[in-house]
N, C-alpha and C. Protein backbone atom coordinates (compact mmCIF):
# COMPACT_ATOMS: atom_id res chain seq x y z
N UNK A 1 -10.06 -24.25 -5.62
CA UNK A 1 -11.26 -24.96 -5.21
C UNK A 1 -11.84 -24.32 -3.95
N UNK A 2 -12.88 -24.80 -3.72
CA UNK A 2 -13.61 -24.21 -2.60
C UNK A 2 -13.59 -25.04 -0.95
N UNK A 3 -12.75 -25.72 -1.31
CA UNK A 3 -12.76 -26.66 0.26
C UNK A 3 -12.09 -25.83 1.36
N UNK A 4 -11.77 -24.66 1.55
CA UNK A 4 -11.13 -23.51 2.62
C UNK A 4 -9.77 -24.54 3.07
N UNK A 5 -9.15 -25.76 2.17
CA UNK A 5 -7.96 -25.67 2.91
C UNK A 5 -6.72 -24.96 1.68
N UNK A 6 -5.77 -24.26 2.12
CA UNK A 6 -4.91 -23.55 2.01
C UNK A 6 -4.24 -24.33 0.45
N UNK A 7 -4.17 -23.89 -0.75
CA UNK A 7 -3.60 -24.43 -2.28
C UNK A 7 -2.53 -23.74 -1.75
N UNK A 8 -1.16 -24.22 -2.83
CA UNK A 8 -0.29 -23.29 -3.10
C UNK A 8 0.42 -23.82 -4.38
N UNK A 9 0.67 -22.27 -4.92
CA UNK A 9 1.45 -23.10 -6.47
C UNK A 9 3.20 -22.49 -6.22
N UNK A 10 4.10 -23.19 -6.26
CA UNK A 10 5.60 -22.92 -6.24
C UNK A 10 6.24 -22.84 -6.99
N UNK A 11 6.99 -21.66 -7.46
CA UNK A 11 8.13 -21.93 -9.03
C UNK A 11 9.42 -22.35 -8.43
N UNK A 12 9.85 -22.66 -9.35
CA UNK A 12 11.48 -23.50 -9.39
C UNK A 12 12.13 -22.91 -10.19
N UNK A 13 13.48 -23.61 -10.01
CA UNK A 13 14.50 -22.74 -10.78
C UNK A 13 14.75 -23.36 -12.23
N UNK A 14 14.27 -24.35 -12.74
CA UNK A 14 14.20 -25.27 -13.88
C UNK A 14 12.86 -23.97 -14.68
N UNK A 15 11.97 -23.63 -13.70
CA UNK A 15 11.14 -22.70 -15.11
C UNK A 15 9.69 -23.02 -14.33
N UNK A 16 9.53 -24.34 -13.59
CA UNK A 16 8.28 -24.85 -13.82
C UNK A 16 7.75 -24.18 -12.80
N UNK A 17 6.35 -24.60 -12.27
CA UNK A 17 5.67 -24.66 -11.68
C UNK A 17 5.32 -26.12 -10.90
N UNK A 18 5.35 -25.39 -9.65
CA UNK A 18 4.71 -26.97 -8.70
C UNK A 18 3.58 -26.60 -7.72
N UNK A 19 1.82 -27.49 -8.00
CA UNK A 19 1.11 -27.01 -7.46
C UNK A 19 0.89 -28.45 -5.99
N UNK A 20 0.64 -27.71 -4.86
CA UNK A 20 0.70 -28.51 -3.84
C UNK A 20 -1.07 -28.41 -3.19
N UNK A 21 -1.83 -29.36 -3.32
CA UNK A 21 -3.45 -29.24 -3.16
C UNK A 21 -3.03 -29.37 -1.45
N UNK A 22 -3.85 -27.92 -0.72
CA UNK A 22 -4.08 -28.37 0.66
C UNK A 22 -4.65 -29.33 1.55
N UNK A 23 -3.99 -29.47 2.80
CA UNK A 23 -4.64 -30.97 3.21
C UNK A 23 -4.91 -30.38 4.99
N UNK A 24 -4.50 -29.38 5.15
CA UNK A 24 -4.35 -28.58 6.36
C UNK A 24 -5.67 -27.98 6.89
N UNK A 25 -6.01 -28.56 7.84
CA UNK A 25 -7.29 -27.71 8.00
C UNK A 25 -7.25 -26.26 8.00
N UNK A 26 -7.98 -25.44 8.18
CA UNK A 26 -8.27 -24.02 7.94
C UNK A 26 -8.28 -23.33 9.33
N UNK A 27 -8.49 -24.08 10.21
CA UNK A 27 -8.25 -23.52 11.82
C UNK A 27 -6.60 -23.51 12.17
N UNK A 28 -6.10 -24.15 11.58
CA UNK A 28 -4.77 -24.56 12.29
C UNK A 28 -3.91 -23.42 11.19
N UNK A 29 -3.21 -22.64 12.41
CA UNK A 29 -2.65 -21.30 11.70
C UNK A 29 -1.08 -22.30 11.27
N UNK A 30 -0.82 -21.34 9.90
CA UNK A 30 0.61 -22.07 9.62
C UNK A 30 1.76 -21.12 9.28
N UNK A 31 1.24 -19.73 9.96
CA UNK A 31 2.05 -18.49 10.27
C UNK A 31 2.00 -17.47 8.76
N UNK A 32 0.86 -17.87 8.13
CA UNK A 32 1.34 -16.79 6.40
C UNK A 32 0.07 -16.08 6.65
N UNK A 33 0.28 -14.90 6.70
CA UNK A 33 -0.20 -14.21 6.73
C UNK A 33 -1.05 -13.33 5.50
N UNK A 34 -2.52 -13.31 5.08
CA UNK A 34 -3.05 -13.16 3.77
C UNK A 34 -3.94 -11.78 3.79
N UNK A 35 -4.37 -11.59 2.72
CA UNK A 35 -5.11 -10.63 2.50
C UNK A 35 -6.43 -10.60 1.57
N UNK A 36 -7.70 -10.31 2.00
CA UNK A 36 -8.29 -9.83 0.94
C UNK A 36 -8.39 -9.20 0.01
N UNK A 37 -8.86 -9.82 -1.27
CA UNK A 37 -8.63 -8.73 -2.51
C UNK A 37 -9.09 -7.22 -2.74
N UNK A 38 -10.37 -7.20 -0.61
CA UNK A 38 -10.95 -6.18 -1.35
C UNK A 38 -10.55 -4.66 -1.31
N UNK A 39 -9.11 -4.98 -0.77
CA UNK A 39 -8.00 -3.71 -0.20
C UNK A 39 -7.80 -3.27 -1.71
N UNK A 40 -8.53 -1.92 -2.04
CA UNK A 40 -7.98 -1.71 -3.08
C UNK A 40 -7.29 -0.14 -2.94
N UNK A 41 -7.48 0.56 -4.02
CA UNK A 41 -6.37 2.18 -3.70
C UNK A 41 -7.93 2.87 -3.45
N UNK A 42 -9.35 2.48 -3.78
CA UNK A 42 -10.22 3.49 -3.10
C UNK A 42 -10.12 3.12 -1.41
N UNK A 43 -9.83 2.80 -0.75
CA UNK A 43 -9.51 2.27 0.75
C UNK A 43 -8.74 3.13 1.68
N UNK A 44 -7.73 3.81 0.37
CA UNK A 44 -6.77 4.72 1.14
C UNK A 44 -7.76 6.48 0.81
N UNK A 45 -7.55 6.60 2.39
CA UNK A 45 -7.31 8.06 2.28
C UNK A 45 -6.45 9.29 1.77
N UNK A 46 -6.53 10.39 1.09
CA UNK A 46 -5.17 11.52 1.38
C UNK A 46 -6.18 12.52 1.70
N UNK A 47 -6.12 13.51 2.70
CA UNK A 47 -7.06 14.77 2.92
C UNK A 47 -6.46 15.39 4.03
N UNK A 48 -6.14 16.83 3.76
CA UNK A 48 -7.10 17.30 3.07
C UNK A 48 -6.77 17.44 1.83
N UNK A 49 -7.25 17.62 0.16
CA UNK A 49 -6.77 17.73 -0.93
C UNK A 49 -7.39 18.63 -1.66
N UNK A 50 -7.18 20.06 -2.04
CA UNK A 50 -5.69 20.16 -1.92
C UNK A 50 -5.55 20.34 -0.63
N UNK A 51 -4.37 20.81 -0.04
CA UNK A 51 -4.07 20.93 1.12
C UNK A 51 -2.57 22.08 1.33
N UNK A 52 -2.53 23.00 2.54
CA UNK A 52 -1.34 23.83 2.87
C UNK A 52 -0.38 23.36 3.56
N UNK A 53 -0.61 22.70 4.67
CA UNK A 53 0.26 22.01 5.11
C UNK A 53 0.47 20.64 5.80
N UNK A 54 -0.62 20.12 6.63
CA UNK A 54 -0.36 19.10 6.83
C UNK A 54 -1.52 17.86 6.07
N UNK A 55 -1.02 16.89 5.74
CA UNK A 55 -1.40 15.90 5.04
C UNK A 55 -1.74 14.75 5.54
N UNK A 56 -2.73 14.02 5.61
CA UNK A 56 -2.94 12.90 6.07
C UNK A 56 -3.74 11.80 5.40
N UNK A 57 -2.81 10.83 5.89
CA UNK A 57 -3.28 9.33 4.91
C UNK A 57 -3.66 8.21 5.99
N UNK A 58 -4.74 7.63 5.90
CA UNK A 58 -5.44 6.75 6.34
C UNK A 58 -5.56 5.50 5.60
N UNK A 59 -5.78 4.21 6.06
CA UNK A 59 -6.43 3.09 5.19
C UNK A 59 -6.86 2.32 6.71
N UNK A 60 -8.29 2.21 6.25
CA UNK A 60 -9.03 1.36 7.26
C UNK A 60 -8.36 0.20 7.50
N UNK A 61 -7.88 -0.91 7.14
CA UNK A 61 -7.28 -1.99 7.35
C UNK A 61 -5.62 -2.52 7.41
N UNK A 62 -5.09 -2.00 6.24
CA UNK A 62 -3.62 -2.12 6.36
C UNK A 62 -2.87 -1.21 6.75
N UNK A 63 -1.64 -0.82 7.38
CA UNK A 63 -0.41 -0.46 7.82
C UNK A 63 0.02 0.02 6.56
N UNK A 64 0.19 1.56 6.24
CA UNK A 64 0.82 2.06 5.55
C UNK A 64 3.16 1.99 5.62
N UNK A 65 3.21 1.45 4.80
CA UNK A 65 4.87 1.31 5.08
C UNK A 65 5.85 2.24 4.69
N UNK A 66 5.38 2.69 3.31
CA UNK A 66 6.44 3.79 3.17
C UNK A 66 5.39 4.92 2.30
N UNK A 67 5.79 6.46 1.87
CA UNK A 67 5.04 7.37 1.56
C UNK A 67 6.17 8.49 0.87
N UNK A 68 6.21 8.21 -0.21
CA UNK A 68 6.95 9.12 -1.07
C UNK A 68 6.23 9.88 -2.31
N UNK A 69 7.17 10.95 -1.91
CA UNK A 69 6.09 12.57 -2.76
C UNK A 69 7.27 12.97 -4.00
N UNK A 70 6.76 12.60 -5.18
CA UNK A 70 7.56 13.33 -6.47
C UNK A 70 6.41 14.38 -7.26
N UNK A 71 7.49 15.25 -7.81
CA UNK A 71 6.68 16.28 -8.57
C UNK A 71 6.13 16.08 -9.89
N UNK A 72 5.50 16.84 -10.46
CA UNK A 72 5.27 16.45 -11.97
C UNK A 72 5.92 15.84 -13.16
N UNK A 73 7.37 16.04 -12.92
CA UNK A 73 8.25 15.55 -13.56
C UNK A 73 8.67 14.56 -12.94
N UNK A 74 8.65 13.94 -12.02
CA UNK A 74 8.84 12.68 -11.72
C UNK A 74 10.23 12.98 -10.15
N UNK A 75 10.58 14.19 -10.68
CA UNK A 75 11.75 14.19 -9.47
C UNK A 75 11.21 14.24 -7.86
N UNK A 76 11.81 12.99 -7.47
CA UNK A 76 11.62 12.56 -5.84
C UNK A 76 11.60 14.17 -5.06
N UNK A 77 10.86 14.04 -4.45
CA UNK A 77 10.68 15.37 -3.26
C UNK A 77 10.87 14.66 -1.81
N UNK A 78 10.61 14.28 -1.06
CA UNK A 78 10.65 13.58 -0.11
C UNK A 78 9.87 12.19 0.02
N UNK A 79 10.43 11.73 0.94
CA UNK A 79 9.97 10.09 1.58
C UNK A 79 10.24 9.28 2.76
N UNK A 80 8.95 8.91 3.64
CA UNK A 80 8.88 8.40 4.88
C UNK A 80 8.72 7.15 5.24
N UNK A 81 9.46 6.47 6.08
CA UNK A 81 8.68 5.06 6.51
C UNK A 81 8.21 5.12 7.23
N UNK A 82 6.86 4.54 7.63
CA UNK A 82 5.92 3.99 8.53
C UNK A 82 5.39 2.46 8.84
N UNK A 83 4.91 2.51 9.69
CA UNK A 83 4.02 1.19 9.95
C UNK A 83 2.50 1.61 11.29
N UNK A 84 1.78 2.27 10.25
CA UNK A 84 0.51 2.51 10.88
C UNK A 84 -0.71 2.58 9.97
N UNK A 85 -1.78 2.42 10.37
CA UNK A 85 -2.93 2.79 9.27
C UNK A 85 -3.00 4.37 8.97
N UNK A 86 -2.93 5.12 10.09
CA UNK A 86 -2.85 6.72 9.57
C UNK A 86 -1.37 7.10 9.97
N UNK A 87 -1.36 8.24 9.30
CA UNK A 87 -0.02 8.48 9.26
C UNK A 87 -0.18 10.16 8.31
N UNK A 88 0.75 10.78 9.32
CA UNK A 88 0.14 12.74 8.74
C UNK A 88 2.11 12.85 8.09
N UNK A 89 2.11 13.54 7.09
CA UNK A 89 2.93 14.10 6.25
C UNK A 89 3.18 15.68 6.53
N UNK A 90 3.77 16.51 6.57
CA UNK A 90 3.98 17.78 6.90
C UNK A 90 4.49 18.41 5.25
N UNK A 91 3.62 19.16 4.24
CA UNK A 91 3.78 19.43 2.76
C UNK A 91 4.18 21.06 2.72
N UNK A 92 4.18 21.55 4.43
CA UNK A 92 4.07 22.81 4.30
C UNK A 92 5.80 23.64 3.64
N UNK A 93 6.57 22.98 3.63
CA UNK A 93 7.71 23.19 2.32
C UNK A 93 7.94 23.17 1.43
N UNK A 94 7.02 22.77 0.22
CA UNK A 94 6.96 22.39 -0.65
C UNK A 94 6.40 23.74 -1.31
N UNK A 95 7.00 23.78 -2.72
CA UNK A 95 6.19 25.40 -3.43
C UNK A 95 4.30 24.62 -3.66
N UNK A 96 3.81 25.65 -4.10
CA UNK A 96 2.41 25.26 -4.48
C UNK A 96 2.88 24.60 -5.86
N UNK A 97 1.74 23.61 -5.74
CA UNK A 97 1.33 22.97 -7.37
C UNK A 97 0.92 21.62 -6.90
N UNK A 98 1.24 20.46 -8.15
CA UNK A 98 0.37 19.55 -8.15
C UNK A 98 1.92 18.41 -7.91
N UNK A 99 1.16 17.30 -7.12
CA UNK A 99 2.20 16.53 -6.58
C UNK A 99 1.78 15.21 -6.58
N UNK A 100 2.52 14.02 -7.25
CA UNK A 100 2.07 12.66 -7.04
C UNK A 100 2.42 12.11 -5.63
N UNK A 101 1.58 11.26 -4.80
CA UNK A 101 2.27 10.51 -3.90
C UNK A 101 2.08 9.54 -3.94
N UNK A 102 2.97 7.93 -3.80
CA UNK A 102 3.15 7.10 -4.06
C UNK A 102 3.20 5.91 -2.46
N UNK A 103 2.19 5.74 -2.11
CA UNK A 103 1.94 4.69 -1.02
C UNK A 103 2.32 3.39 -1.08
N UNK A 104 2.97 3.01 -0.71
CA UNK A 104 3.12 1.39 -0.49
C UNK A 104 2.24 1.06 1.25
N UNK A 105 1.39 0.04 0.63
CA UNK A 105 0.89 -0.29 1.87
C UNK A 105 1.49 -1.81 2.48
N UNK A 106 1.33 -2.93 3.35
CA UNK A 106 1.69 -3.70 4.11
C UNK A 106 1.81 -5.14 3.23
N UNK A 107 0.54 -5.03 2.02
CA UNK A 107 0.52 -6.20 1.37
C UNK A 107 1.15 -5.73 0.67
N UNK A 108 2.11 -4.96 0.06
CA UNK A 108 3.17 -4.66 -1.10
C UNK A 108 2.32 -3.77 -1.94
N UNK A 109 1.32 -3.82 -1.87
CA UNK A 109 0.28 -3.19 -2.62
C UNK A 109 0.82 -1.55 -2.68
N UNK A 110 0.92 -0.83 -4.12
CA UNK A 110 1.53 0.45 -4.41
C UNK A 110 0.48 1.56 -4.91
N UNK A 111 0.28 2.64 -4.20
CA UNK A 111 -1.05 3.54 -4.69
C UNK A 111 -0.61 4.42 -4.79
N UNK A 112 -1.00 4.93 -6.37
CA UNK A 112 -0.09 6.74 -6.40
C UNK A 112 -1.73 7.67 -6.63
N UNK A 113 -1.59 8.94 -5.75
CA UNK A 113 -2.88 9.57 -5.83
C UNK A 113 -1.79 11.30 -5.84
N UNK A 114 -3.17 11.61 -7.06
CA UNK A 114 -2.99 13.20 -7.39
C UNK A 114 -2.59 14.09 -5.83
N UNK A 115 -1.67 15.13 -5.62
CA UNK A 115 -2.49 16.05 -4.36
C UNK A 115 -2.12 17.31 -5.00
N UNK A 116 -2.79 17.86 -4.02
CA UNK A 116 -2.40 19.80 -5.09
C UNK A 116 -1.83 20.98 -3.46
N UNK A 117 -0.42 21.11 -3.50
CA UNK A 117 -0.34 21.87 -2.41
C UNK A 117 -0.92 22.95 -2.83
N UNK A 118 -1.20 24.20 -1.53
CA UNK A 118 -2.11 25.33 -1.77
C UNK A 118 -0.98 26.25 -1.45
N UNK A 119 -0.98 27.42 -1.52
CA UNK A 119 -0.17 28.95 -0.66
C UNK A 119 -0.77 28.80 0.63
């Protein structure tokens, strides 16, 4: 509904669902912390792409958390934790070719984007 106070629906261990209608005003913080839907994977940066050696990922709003690089075949190459909106990668070890990287950002939210190392 549209009244800005806080719904929530809860599962149980029986299977169900339990929905609790808010009664809390909307000023009064109750420590949960939310997000807009409009964080999506166009939000995040990777550039330069392709790129030789160093790599950098941006997202205007959320805290990037972790940043892992597998190859075409899927085998893990490396992986970092963070907690910042930008955050630079160092690719200059890696042979040339084409490389998935796999972002997890702050809302759990998971973004995998093409990159292409260069010589």
């Amino acid at each position: 509904d549209d009244d800005l106070f806080p719904d929530i629906i809860v599962g149980n261990f029986a299977g169900g669902l339990s929905y609790y209608k808010g009664s809390t005003p909307p000023y009064f913080n109750i420590g949960i912390k939310t997000f807009p839907d409009i964080y999506t994977a166009n939000n995040l940066s990777v550039y330069p792409n392709p790129c030789k050696d160093i790599l950098q990922l941006s997202h205007p709003e959320l805290n990037i958390l972790h940043i892992a690089i597998v190859d075409i075949y899927g085998k893990f190459i490396m992986s970092t934790y963070t907690n910042k909106t930008i955050e630079t990668v160092d690719i200059s070890s890696l042979k040339p070719g084409m490389y998935f990287i796999k972002t997890t950002l702050e809302n759990k939210q998971c973004i995998n984007k093409k990159i292409i190392k260069n010589e």
